[in-house]
Each structure stands twice: as structure tokens, then as C-alpha cells.
Protein backbone atom coordinates (compact mmCIF):
# COMPACT_ATOMS: atom_id res chain seq x y z
CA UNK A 1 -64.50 72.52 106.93
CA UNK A 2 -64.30 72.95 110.69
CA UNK A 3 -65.73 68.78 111.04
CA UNK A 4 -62.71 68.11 108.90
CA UNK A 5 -59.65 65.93 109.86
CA UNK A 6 -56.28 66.73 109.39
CA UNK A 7 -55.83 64.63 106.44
CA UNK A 8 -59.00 65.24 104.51
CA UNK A 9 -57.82 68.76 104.61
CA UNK A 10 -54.27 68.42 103.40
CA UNK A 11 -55.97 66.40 100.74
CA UNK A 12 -58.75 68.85 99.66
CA UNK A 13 -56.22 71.79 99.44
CA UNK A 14 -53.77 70.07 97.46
CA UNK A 15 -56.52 68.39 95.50
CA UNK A 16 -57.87 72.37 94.87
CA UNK A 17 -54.39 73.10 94.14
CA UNK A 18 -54.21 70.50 90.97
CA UNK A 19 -57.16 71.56 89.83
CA UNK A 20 -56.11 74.85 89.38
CA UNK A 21 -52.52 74.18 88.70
CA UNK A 22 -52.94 71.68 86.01
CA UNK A 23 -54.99 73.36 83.40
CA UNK A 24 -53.00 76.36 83.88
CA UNK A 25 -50.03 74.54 83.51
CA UNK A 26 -51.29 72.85 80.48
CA UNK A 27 -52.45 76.57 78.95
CA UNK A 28 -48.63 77.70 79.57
CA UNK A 29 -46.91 75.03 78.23
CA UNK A 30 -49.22 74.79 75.07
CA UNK A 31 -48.48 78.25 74.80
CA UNK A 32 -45.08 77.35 74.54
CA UNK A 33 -45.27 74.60 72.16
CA UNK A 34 -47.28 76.47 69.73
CA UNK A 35 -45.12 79.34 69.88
CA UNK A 36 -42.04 77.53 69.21
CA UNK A 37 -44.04 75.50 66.52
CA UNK A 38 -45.04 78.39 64.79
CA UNK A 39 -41.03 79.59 64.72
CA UNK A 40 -40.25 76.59 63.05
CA UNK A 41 -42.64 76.36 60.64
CA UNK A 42 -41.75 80.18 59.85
CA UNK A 43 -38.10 79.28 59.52
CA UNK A 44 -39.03 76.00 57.11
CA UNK A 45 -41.62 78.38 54.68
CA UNK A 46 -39.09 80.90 54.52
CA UNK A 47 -36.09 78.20 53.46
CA UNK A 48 -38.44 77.30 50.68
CA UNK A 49 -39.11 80.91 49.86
CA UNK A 50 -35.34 81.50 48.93
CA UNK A 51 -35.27 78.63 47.24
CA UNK A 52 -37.79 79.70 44.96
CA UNK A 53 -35.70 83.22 44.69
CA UNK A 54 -32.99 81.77 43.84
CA UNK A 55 -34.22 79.09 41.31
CA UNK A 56 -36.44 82.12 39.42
CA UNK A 57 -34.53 83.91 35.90
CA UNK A 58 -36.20 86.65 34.72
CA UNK A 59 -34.86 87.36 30.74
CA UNK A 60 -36.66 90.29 29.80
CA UNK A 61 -39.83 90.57 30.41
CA UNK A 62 -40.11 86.23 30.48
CA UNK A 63 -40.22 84.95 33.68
CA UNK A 64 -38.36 81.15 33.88
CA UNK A 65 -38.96 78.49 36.25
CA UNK A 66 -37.63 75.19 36.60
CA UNK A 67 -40.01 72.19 36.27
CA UNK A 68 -38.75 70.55 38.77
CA UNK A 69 -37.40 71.67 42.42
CA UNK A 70 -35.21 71.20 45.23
CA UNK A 71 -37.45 71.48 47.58
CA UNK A 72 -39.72 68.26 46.77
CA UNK A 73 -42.76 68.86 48.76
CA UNK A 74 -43.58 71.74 46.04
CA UNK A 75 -42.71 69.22 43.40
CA UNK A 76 -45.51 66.76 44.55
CA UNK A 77 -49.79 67.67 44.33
CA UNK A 78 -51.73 67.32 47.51
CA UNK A 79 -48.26 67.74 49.92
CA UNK A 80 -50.24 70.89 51.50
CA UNK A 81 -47.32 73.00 50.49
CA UNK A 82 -47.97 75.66 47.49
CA UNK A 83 -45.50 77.76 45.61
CA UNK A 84 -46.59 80.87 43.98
CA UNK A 85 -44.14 83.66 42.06
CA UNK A 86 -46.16 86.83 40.81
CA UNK A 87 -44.89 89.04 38.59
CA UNK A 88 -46.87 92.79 37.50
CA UNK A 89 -49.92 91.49 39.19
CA UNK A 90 -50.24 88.48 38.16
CA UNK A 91 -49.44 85.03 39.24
CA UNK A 92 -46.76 83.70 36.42
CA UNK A 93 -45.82 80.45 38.49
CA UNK A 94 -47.40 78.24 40.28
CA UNK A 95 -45.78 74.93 41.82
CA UNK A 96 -46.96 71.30 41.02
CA UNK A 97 -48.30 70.79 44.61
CA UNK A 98 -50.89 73.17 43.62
CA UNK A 99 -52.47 71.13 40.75
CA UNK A 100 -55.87 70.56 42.61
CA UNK A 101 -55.69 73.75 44.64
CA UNK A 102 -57.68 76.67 42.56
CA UNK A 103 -55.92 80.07 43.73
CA UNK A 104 -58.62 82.98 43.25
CA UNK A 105 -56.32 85.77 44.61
CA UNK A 106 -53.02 85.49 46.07
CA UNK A 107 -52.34 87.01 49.38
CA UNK A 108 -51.38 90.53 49.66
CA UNK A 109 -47.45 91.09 48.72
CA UNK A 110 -44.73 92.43 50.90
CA UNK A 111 -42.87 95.45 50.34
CA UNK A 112 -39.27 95.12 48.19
CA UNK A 113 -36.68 93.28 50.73
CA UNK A 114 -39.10 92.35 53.25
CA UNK A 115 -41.09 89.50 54.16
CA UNK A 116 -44.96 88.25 55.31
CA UNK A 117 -45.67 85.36 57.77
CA UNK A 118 -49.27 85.48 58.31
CA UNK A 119 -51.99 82.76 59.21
CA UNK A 120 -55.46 83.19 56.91
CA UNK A 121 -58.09 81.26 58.83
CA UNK A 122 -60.13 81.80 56.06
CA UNK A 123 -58.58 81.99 52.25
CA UNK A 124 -59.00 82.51 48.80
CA UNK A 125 -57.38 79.24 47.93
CA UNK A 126 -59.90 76.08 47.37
CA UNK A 127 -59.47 73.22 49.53
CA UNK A 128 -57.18 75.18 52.58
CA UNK A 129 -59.32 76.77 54.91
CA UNK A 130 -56.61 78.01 57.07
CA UNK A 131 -52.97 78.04 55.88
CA UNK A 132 -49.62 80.02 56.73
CA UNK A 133 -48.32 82.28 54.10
CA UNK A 134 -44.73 83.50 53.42
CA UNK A 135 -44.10 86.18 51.27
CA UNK A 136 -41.42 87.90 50.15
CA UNK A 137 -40.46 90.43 47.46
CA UNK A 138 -36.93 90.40 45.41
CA UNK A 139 -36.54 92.71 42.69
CA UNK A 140 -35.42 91.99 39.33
CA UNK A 141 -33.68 93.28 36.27
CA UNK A 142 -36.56 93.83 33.00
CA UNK A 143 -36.04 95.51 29.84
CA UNK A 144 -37.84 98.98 31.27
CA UNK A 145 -35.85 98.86 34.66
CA UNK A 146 -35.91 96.78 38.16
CA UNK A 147 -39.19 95.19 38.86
CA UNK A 148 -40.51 94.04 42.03
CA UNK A 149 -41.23 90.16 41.53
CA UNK A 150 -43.62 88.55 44.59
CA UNK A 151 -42.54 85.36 46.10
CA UNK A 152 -45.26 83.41 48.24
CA UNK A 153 -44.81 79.96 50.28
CA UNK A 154 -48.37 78.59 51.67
CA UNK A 155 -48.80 75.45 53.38
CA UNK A 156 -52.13 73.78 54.84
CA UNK A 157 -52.35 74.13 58.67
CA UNK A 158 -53.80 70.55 58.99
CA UNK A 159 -50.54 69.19 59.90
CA UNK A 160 -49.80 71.86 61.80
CA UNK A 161 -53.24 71.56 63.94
CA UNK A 162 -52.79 67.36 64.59
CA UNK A 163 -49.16 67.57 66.07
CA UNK A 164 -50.04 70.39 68.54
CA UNK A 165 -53.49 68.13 69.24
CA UNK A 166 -50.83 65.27 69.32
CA UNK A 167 -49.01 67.28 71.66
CA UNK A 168 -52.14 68.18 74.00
CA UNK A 169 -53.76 64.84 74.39
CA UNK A 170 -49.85 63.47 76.02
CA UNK A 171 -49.71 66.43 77.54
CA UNK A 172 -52.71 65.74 79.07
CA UNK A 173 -52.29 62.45 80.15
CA UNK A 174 -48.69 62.70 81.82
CA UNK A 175 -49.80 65.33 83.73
CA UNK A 176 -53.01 63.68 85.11
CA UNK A 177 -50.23 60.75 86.24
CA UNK A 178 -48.51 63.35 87.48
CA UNK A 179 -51.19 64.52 89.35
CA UNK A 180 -52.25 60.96 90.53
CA UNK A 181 -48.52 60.12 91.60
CA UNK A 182 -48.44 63.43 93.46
CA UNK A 183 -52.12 63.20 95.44
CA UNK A 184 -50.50 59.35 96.81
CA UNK A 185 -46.95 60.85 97.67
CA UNK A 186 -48.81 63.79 99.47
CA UNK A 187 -51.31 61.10 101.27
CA UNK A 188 -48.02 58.91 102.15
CA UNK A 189 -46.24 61.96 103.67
CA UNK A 190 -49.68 63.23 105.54
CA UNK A 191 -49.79 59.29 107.12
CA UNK A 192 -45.62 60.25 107.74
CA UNK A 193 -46.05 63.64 109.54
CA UNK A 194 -49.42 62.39 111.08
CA UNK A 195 -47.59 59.68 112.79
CA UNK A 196 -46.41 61.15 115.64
CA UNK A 197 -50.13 62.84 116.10
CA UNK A 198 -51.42 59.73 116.56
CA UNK A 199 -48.76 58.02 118.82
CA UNK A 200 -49.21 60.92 120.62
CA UNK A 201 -53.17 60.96 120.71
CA UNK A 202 -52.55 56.73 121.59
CA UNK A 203 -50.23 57.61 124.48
CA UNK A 204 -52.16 60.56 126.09
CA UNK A 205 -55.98 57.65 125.64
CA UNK A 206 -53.59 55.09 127.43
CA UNK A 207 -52.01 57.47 130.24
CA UNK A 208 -55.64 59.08 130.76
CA UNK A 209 -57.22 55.25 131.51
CA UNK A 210 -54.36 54.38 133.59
CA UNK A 211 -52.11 51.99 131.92
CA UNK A 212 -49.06 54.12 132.06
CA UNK A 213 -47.84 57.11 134.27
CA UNK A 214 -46.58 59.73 131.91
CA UNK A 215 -46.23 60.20 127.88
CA UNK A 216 -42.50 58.63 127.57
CA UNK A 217 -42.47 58.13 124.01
CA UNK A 218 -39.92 60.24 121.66
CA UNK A 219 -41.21 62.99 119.43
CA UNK A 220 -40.41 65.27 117.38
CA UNK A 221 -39.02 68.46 118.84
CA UNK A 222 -42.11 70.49 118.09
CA UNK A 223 -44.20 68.33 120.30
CA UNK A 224 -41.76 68.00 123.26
CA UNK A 225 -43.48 71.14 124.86
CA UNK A 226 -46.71 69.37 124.78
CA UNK A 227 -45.29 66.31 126.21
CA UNK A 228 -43.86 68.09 128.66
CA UNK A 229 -46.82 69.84 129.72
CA UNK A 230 -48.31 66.94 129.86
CA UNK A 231 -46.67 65.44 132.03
CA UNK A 232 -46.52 68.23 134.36
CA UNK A 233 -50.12 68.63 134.39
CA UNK A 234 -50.26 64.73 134.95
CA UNK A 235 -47.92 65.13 138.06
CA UNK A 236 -49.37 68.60 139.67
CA UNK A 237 -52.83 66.52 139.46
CA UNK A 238 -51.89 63.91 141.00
CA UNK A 239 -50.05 65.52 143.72
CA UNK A 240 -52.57 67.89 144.69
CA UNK A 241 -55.33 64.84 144.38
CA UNK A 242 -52.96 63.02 147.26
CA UNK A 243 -52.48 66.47 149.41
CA UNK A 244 -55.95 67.15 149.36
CA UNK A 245 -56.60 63.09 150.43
CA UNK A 246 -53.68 63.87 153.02
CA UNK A 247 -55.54 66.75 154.18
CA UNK A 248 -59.08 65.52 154.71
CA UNK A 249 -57.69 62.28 156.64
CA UNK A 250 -55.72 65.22 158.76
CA UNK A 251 -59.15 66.68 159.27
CA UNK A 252 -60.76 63.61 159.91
CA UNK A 253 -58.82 62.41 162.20
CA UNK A 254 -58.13 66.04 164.17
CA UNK A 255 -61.74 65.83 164.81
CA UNK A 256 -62.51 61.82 165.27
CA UNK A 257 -60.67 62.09 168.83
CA UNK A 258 -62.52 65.77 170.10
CA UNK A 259 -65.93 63.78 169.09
CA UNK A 260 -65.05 60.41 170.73
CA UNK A 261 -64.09 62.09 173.92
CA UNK A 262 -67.14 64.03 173.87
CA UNK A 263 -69.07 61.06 173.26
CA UNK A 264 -67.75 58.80 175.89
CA UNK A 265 -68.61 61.07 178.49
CA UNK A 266 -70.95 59.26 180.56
CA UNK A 267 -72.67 62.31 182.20
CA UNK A 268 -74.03 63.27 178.47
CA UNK A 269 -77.62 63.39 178.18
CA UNK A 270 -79.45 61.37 176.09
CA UNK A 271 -79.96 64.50 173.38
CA UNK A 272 -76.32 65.53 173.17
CA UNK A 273 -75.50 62.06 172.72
CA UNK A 274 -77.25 62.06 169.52
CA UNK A 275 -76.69 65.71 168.59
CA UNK A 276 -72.61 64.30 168.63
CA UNK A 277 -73.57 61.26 166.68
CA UNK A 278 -75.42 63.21 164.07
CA UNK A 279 -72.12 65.44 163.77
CA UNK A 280 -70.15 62.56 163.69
CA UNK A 281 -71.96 60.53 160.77
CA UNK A 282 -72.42 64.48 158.88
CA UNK A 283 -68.89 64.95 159.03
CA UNK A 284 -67.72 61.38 157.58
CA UNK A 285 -70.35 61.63 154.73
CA UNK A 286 -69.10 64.97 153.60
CA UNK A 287 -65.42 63.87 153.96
CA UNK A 288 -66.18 61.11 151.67
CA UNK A 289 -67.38 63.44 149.32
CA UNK A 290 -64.83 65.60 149.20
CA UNK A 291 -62.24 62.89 148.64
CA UNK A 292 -64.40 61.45 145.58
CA UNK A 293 -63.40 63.75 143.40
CA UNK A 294 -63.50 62.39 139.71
CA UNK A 295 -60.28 62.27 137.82
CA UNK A 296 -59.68 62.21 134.58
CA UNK A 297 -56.30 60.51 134.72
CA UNK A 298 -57.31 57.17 136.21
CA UNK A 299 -57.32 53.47 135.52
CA UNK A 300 -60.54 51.86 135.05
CA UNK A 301 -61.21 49.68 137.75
CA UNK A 302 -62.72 45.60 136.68
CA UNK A 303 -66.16 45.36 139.18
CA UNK A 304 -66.07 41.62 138.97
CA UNK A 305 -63.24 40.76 141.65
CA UNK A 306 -63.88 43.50 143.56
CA UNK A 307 -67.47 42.17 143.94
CA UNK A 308 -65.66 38.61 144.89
CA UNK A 309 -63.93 40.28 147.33
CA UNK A 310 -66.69 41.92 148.89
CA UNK A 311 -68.90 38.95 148.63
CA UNK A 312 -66.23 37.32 150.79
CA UNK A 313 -65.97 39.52 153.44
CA UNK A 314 -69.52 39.61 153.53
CA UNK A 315 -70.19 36.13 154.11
CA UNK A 316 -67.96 36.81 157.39
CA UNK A 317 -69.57 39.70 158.33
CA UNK A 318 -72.80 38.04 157.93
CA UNK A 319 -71.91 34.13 158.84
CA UNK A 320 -74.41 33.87 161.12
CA UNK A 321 -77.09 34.78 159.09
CA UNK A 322 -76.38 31.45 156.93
CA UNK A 323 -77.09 33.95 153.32
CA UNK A 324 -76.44 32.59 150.40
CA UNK A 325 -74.92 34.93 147.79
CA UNK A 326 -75.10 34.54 144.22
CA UNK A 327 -72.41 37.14 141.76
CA UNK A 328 -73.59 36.97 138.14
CA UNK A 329 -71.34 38.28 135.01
CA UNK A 330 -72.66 39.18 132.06
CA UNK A 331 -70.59 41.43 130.42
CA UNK A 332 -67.29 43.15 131.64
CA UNK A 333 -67.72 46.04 133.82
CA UNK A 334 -65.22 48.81 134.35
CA UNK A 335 -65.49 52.06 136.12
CA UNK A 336 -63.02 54.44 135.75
CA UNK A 337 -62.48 56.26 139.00
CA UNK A 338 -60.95 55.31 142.27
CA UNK A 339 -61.33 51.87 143.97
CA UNK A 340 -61.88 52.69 147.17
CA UNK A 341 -64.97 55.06 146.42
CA UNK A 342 -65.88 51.74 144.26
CA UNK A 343 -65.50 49.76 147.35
CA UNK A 344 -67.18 52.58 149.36
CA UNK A 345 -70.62 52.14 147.14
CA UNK A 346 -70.26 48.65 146.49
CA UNK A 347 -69.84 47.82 149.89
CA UNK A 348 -72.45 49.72 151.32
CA UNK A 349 -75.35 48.31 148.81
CA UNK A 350 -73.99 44.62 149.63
CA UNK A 351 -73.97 45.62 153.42
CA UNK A 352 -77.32 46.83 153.28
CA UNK A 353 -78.99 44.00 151.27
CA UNK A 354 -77.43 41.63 153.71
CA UNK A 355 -79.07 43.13 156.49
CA UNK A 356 -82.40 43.30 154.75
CA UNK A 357 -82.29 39.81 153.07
CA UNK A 358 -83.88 36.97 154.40
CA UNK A 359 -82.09 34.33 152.88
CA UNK A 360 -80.38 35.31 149.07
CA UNK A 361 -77.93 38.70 148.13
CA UNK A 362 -77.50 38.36 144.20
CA UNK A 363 -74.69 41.15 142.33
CA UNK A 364 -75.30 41.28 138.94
CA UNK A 365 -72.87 43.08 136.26
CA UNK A 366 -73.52 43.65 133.18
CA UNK A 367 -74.00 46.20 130.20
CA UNK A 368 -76.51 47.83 128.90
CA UNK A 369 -76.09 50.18 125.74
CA UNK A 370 -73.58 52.93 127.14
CA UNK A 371 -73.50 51.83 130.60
CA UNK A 372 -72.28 49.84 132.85
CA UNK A 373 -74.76 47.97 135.63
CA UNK A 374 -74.37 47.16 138.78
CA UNK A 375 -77.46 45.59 140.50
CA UNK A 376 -77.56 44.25 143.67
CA UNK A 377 -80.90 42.60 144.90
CA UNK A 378 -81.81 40.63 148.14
CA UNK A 379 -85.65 38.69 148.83
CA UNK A 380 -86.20 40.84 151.84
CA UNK A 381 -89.17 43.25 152.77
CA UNK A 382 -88.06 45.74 150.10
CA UNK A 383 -88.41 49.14 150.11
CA UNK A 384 -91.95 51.00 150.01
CA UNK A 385 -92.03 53.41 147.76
CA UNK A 386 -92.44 56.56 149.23
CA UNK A 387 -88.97 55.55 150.71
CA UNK A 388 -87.58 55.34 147.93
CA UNK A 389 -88.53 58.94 146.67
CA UNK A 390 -86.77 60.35 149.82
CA UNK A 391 -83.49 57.82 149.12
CA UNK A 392 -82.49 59.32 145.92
CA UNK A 393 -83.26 62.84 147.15
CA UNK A 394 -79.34 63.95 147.13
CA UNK A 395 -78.51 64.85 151.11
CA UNK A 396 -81.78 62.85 152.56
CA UNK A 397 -81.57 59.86 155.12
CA UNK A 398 -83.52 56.77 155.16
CA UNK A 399 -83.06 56.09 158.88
CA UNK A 400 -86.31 54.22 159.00
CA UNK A 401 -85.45 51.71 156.14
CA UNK A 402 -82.64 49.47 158.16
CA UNK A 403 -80.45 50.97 161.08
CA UNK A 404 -77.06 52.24 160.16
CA UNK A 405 -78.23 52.83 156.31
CA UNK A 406 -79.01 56.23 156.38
CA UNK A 407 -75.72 57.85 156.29
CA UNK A 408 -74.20 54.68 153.58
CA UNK A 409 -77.00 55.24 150.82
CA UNK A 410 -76.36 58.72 150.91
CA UNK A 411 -72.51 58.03 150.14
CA UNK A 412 -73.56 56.07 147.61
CA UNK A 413 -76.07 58.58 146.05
CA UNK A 414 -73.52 60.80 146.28
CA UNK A 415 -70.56 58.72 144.78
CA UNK A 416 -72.59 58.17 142.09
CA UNK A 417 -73.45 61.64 141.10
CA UNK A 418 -69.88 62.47 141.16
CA UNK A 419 -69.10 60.03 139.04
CA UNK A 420 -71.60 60.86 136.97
CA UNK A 421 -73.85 57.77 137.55
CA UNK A 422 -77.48 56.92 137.61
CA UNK A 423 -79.03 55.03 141.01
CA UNK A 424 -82.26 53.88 140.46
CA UNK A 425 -84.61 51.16 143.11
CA UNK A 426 -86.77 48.70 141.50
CA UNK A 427 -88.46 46.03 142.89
CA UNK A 428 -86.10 42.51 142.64
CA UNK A 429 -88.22 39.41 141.58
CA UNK A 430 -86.36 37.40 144.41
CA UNK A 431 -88.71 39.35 146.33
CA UNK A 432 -86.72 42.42 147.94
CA UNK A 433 -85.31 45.33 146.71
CA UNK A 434 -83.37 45.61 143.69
CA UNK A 435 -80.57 48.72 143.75
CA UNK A 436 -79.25 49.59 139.94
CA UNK A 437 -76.04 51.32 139.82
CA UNK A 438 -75.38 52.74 136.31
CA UNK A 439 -72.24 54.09 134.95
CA UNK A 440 -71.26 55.76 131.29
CA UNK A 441 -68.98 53.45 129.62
CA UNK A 442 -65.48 55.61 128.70
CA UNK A 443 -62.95 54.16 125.97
């Protein structure tokens, strides 16, 4: 439930919800119907009851009948409606309707004045398994004195049983519509109220790679707090990322003058001279550390013309040397992070195979799987490769590899690590050394 989105939530609940709500609903309203069904059919039996009091005579002892009735359902056989008039115990009358019916017992009389409604689920009456029953008791006028005279109105349930099936089966279906209609006006109004979630989720992706500033879309009141925040914690980042720049170049450059006066002092011996030089190239590596620190509210930054550029100045730097440099592209490569610490390890690994090539400096870009590559190769002497165990030792310096390297590939290690890179040296086939740069690819 946790893995869950949002939607497929909403959507489970109220899914749940129907599935409880229906059937119940269905139990209460049938409920209802067969209730009020029942009424009626009470209120129809005992109609016909009167009219059977009313149509009976008794003269004397003789009971008298009519052949034929108002009431024409007990006029016809088979109608499921049965008349029945019983008289000291036994059943004088019968209707028409009951011509096929055989009547074993009749169902057990109510008192003088008042009146039966009963169901029999099982009765005495052939062919009607389960029937209603009114009966009522009148008393009339014999020769010995006033008799009690039993009335009875039965009628066949089968009718009964099909419209309240009839009943069911469209209740049924109009309320799985309902349901239906309901589950794709709920998932219309979760996409509605979800909206703004995912503008806002779109916004924060494109403000976190760069492409905009601050959240500046409108949204509903209960997300202007976030938005706000947001944008707070977007500006107090990036003002204490700029103080804390603004304070190491303060630092740097408090200390650059103290060390170049010390260093310019001719009367330094040879030792100190190197002690201050050492102190010098410890002080800019761990500056440039410092001001590396990742963000996570930067644009991603394209390799491939930052690579031309470099190349360029390169082939400057390096003129007389007469290189030839060679910038492949095989897939786009972006790192997310700032350009000048891009520049900083770029730079370095182009510097350095320049120095060490003989003749070619290739930069490569491309991906592989999850990362982006950056390989830079020259057809120099290479690296041996004990040297190359001590270069990606974090804080080591490869002094003997090529002068002035040592305190660059050590930037670079550590660039990459902060950026949460890979650096790994390979042997090039142009000859040299072949430096892999490898970078998680971010959305």
C-alpha cells in the first residue's frame, strides 16, 4: 500500500467502497420494495375479501353465493387467485379459479371482526407451494342465532416472486452503471486535483536541472507554502553557495600575496623554497575542493563544446608541439554540476595528455548504460602501472609521471568523487594512456 500512487489509492478505496456500498444498497432497497409490495398485495386480497362479504346471503342455515363475481380474477381457473367462504367447519364455497386447485384444509380462521394476512411457504392446497392468505371472519344471522362465517382470499406467490426478481435484476444493472459512471467521474476528478501535483512535481524536475530560477507557476492556495519554501530554500542555497565561493577566493587571495612574497625572496634556501611551493600547490588543491561542492539545483552542463573550447585553447598552448587533436561524439553528454569544476577536470586531463603525447590527444564522449564517459587518450609513454595505483589513491601525487601533474590529477580525482564519478586509467590503443571519466546520468 505504501508503493502505491496517489491515484491507485483513491481508486482502490473508492473501488472498496462500491463493493461494499452496492450490495448493501441493493439489500436496503429490496427491502423496501418487497415491503411495500407485500402492502399492496395485502390491500388488493383484502378488497377481494369484502367483496366476497358482501356478495355472501346466508337464509337460514343455506349459505348463497353468486355464480359469477365482481372481482373477475376469482371468476376465471388457473388466475392464481382462490376464493374460499367456510361456514361450521366446513368449506361451503369455493370460487371458479379454484377448479384445478384441490384444497385439503383451509388455513386456520381469524377471530369474529378481525383479519389474517399470512404467507404459507408450504400449503395444503395442490399446485401452490407458497401463497398469501387473507382471512377474515363476519358473522351472520342463522335460525339458532349469529354464526361466525370464515372468509379466505389466497393467491399464488409466483407473480409475486418474478416482479420483485424483475425488480432485482434492473436493480442490479443500473446500479453497476452507476457504479461504472462513478469509478470514471472519480478517476476524472483524481487527474483534476492531481494536476497541480504534477505541474508542481514538472516545475520543481525543471528548476532542480537548471532551466528556470524559481517555481513561478500559480497554485492552488494549499500549495503556496510549499512554493514558497521552495523558493526560499532555492535562494538561501544559492546565496550561501556564492558567499562561501566569495569567501574561499578572499582566502585565496589573502594568502596568494604572503606566499609570493615569501617566495620571491632571493636569500631563501633551496628547501624553504620548496617547503613554500608545496604549501602553495596544498592550499590551491584544497580550495578547489572546497568550492566543488555538488548542488542539487544546477543546470546540466553539454561536454561537447566545452571540449571544443578546450581543444582550442590547447592547440595554442601547445602550438609548438604541432599535436593533432581528434574530439569524437557519440552520444550526448551532460553533467550536472558547475562548469568551471567541469573545465577544472577537463582541462587538466587534456593538459596533461598534451604534455605526454607524442603526436595525437583524442576526447571521446559518449554513454554507456547509466553514465556518462569522458575519455581522453594520447600515444605517449603511458602510465606504468604501479603509477597508476598511487594516482587514484584520493590525496596522492604523481610527481614522477609528467612535471606539474601531480597537484591537477588530484583535482581531478577529487572533482570526481564529489561529483560522484568514477576515474579509471586504461591503456589507449593509440599507444598512451587512456583516462575514463564516468558520471551517473540524472533526468
Amino acid at each position: 500500500m505504501k508503493n502505491l500512487s496517489l491515484k491507485l489509492r483513491s481508486l482502490l478505496v473508492a473501488f472498496i467502497a462500491l463493493a461494499l456500498f452496492i450490495p448493501f444498497s441493493v439489500f436496503t432497497l429490496d427491502k423496501a420494495f418487497t415491503e411495500s409490495l407485500t402492502q399492496a398485495k395485502h390491500n388488493e386480497l383484502k378488497l377481494m375479501n369484502l367483496a366476497l362479504v358482501s356478495a355472501f346471503e346466508l337464509d337460514g342455515d343455506v349459505p348463497y353465493m353468486p355464480e359469477l363475481l365482481y372481482e373477475e380474477q376469482l371468476n376465471l381457473p388457473d388466475s392464481g387467485y382462490i376464493g374460499l367462504i367456510v361456514f361450521r367447519g366446513e368449506i361451503v364455497w369455493k370460487s371458479a379459479s379454484a377448479l384445478h386447485n384441490t384444497i385439503n384444509q383451509p388455513p386456520a380462521p381469524a377471530t369474529v371482526g378481525e383479519e389474517r394476512f399470512l404467507l404459507t411457504e408450504e400449503g395444503s392446497i395442490e399446485r401452490l407451494s407458497s401463497y398469501f392468505t387473507y382471512a377474515f371472519t363476519a358473522e351472520f344471522a342463522s335460525e339458532r342465532d349469529f354464526e361466525p362465517v370464515h372468509f379466505y382470499i389466497i393467491n399464488d406467490k409466483t407473480e409475486f416472486n418474478l416482479e420483485r426478481e424483475a425488480y432485482l435484476h434492473t436493480l442490479w444493472q443500473w446500479l453497476a452503471m452507476l457504479a461504472v459512471g462513478l469509478l470514471i467521474l472519480l478517476l476524472v476528478g483524481i487527474n483534476v486535483v492531481l494536476n497541480p501535483v504534477r505541474q508542481l512535481i514538472s516545475e520543481i524536475s525543471r528548476t532542480a536541472n537548471g532551466r528556470q530560477p524559481h517555481l513561478s507557476q500559480r497554485y492552488p492556495v494549499e500549495f503556496i507554502p510549499l512554493k514558497n519554501s521552495i523558493n526560499r530554500l532555492i535562494d538561501v542555497e544559492a546565496e550561501q553557495r556564492s558567499r562561501y565561493k566569495n569567501s574561499l577566493g578572499d582566502l585565496a587571495h589573502s594568502l596568494k600575496t604572503p606566499l609570493a612574497v615569501a617566495m620571491g625572496s632571493p636569500a631563501l634556501p633551496d628547501e624553504t623554497s620548496e617547503a613554500l611551493q608545496q604549501i602553495d600547490n596544498i592550499i590551491r588543491r584544497q580550495l578547489k575542493r572546497s568550492a566543488a561542492a555538488k548542488s542539487g539545483w544546477q543546470a546540466k552542463v553539454d561536454v561537447e563544446p566545452l571540449g571544443k573550447k578546450l581543444i582550442s585553447a590547447m592547440k595554442k598552448v601547445h602550438r609548438e608541439r604541432n599535436l593533432q587533436f581528434a574530439l569524437e561524439v557519440l552520444d550526448t553528454c551532460e553533467l550536472r554540476g558547475d562548469e568551471t569544476d567541469l573545465m577544472e577536470m577537463l582541462g587538466n586531463l587534456l593538459d596533461n595528455a598534451c604534455k605526454a603525447a607524442n603526436g595525437i590527444v583524442q576526447l571521446t564522449l559518449k554513454q554507456e548504460g547509466e553514465w556518462h564517459q569522458i575519455i581522453v587518450e594520447d600515444d605517449g609513454p603511458g602510465i606504468p602501472h604501479a603509477q597508476k595505483s598511487v594516482l587514484l589513491e584520493r590525496g596522492k601525487r604523481l610527481d614522477t609521471y609528467i612535471e606539474g601533474q601531480g597537484i591537477g590529477m588530484a583535482v581531478v580525482s577529487d572533482l570526481v568523487a564529489i561529483y560522484e564519478g568514477r576515474l579509471e586509467i586504461e591503456n589507449s590503443p593509440l599507444g598512451g594512456a587512456k583516462v575514463i571519466l564516468s558520471f551517473p546520468v540524472t533526468q
